[in-house]
C-alpha atoms as a PDB file:
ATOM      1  CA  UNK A   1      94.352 115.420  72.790  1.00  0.00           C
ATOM      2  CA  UNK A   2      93.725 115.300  76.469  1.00  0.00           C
ATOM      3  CA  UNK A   3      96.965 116.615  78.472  1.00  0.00           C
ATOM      4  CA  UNK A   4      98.643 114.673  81.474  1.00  0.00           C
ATOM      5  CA  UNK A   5      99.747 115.625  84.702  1.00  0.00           C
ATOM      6  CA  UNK A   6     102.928 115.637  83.450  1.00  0.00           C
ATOM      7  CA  UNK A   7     101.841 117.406  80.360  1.00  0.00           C
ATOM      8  CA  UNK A   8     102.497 114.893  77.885  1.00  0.00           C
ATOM      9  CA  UNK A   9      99.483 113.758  75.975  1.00  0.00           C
ATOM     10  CA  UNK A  10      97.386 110.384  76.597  1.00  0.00           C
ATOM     11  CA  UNK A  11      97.927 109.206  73.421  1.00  0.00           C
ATOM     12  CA  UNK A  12     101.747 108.725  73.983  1.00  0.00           C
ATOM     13  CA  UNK A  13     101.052 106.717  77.125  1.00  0.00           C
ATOM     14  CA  UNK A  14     101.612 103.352  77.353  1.00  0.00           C
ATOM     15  CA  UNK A  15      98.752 101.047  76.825  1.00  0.00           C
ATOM     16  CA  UNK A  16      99.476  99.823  80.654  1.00  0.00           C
ATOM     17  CA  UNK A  17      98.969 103.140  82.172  1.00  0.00           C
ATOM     18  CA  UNK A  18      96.125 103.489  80.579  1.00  0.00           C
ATOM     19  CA  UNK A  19      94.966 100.351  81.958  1.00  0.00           C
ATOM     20  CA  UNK A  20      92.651 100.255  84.722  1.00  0.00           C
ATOM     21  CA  UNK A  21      93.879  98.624  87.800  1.00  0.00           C
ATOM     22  CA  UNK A  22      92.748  95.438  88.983  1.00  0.00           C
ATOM     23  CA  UNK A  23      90.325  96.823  91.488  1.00  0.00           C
ATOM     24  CA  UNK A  24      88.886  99.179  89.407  1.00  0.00           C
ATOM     25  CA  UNK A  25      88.441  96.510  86.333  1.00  0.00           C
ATOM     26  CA  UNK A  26      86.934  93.672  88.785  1.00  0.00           C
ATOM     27  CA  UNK A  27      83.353  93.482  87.857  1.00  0.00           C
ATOM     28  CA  UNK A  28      82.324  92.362  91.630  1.00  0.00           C
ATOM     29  CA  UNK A  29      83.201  92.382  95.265  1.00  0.00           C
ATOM     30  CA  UNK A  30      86.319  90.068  96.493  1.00  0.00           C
ATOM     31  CA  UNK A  31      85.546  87.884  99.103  1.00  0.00           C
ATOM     32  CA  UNK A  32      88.743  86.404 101.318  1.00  0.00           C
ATOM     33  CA  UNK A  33      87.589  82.900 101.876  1.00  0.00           C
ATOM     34  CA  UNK A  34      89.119  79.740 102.036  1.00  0.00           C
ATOM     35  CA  UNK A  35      87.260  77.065  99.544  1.00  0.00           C
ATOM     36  CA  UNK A  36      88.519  73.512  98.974  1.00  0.00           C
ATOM     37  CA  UNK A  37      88.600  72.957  95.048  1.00  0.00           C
ATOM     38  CA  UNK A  38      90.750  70.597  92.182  1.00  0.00           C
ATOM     39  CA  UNK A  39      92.239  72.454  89.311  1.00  0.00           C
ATOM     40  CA  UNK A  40      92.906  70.704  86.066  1.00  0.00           C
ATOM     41  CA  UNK A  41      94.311  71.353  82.926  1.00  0.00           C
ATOM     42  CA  UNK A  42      97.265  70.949  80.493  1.00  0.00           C
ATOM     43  CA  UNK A  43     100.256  72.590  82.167  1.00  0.00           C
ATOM     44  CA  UNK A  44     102.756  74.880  80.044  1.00  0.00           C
ATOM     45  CA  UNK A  45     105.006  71.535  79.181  1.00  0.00           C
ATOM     46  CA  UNK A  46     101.929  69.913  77.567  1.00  0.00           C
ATOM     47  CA  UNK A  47     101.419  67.528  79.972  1.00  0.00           C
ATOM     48  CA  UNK A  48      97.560  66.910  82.125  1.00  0.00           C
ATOM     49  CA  UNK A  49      97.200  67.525  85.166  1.00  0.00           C
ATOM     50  CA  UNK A  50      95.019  67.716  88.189  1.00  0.00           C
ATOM     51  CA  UNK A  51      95.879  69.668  91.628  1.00  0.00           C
ATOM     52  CA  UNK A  52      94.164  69.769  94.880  1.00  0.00           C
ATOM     53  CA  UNK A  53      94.377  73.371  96.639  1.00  0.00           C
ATOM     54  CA  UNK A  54      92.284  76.073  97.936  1.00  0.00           C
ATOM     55  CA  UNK A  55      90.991  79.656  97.068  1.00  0.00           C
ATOM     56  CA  UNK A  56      92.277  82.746  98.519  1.00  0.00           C
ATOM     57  CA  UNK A  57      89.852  84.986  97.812  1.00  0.00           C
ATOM     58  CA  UNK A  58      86.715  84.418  95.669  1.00  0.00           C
ATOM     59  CA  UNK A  59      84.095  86.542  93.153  1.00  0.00           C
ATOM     60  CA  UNK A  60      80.995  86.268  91.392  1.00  0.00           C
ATOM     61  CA  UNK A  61      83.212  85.833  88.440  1.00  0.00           C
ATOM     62  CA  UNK A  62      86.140  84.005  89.433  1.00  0.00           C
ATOM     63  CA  UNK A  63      88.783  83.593  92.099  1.00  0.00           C
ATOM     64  CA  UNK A  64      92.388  83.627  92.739  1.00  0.00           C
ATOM     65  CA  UNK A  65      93.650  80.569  94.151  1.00  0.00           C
ATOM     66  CA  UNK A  66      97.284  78.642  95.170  1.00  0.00           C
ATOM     67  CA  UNK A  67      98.507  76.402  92.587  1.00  0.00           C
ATOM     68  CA  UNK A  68     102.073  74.371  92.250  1.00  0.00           C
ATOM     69  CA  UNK A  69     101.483  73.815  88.626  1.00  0.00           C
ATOM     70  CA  UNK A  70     103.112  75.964  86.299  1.00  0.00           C
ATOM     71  CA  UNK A  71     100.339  77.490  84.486  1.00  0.00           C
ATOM     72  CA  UNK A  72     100.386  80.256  81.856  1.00  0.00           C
ATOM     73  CA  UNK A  73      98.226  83.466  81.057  1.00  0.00           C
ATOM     74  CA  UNK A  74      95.027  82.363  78.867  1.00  0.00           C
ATOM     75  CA  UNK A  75      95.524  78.453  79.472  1.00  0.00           C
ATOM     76  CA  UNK A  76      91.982  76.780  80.338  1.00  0.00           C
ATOM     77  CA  UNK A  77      91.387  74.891  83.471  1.00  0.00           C
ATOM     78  CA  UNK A  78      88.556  73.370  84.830  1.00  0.00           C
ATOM     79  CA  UNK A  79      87.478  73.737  88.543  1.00  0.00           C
ATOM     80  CA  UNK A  80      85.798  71.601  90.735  1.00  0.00           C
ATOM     81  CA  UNK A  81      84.337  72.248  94.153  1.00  0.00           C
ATOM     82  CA  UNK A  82      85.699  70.064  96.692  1.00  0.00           C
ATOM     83  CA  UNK A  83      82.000  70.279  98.542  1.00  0.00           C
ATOM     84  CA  UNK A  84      79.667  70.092  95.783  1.00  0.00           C
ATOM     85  CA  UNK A  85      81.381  68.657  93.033  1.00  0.00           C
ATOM     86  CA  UNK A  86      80.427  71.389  90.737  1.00  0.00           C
ATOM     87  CA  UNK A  87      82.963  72.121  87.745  1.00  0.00           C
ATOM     88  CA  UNK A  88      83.531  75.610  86.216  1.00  0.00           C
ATOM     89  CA  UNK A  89      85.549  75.794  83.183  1.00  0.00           C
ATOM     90  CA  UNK A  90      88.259  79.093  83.477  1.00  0.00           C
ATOM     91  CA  UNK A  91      90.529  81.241  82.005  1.00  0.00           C
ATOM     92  CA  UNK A  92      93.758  81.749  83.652  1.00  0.00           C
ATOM     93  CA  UNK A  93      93.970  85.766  83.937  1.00  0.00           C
ATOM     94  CA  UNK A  94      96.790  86.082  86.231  1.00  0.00           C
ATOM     95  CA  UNK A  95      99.979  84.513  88.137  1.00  0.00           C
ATOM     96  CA  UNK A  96     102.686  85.593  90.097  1.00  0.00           C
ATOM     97  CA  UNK A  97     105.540  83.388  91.597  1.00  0.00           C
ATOM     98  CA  UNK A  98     105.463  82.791  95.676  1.00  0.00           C
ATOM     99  CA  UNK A  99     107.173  80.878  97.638  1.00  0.00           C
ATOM    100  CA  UNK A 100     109.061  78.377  96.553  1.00  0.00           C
ATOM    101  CA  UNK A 101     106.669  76.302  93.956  1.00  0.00           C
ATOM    102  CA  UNK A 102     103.435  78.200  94.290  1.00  0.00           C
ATOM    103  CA  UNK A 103     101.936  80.740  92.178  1.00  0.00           C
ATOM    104  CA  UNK A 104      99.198  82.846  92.855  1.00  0.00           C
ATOM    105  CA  UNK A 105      96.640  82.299  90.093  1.00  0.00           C
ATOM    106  CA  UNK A 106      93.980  84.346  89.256  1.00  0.00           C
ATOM    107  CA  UNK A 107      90.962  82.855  87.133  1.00  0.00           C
ATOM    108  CA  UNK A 108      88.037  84.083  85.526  1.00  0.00           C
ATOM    109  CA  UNK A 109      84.668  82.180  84.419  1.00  0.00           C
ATOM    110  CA  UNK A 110      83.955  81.578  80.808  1.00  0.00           C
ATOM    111  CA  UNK A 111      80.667  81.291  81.537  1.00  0.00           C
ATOM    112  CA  UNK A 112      78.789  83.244  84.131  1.00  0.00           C
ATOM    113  CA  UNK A 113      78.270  81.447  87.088  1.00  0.00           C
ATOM    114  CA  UNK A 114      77.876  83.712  90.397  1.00  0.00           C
ATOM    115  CA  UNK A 115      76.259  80.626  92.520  1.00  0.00           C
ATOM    116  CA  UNK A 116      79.688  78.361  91.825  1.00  0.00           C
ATOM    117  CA  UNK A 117      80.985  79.360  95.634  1.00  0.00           C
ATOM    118  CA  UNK A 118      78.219  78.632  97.458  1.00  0.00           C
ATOM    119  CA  UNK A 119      77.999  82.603  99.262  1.00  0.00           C
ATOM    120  CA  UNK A 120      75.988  86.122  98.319  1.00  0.00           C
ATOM    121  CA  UNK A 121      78.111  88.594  97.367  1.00  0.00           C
ATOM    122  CA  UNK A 122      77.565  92.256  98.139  1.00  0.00           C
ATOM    123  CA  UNK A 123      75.863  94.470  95.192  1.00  0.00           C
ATOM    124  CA  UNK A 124      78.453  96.555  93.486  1.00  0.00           C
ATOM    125  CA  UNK A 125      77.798  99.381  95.484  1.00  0.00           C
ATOM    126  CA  UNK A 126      78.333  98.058  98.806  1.00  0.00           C
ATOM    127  CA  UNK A 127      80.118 100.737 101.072  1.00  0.00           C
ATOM    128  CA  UNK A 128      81.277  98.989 104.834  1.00  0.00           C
ATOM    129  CA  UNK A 129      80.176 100.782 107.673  1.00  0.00           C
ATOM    130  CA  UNK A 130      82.575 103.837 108.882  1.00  0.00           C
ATOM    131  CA  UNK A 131      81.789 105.346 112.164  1.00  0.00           C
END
């Protein structure tokens, strides 16, 4: 067994520490970019629905977005791009509560699909410019 800082071994960690965080498990760049789109899906009471809102920040494999509907980890939505029309089908990954009736909702692709936003995104090793 590998020792910890703290000298306790890994193995008695909890499987959340162990987890990487969400930076370091994101598979490509986030972009911070506003893009129109319409989220549907069944929401948590059963019942369809369909949302118009707006991404906050966007990857090559999905995006995290504003949504009033109260939407669950691993619930499917579809969404569509309010410019091209183009539907995605995705896996809710994330939310958190905001203000008042929004959540922050992060989604992932079930299919690749790095073209969906319409932008290039930097290669995985991308380092900005530091003077």
């Amino acid at each position: 067994m590998i020792p910890s800082r703290l000298g306790e071994p890994l193995a008695h960690m909890s499987e959340a520490a162990k987890q990487p965080s969400g930076a370091e498990r994101r598979r490509s760049e986030r972009v911070f970019l506003q893009i129109g789109i319409f989220v549907q899906g069944v929401s948590s009471d059963g019942h369809a629905f369909r949302e118009k809102t707006k991404t906050l920040a966007v990857n090559a494999h999905g995006a995290l977005i504003h949504l009033a509907q109260d939407i669950r980890a691993n619930e499917q939505v579809t969404l569509t791009h309010a410019v091209t029309s183009e539907q995605q089908a995705c896996r809710v990954v994330y939310t958190k509560p905001m203000t008042g009736n929004i959540r922050a909702v992060g989604v992932e692709f079930l299919k690749p699909a790095p073209k969906f936003w319409g932008i290039d995104f930097p290669p995985a090793d991308w380092k900005p410019f530091v003077e």
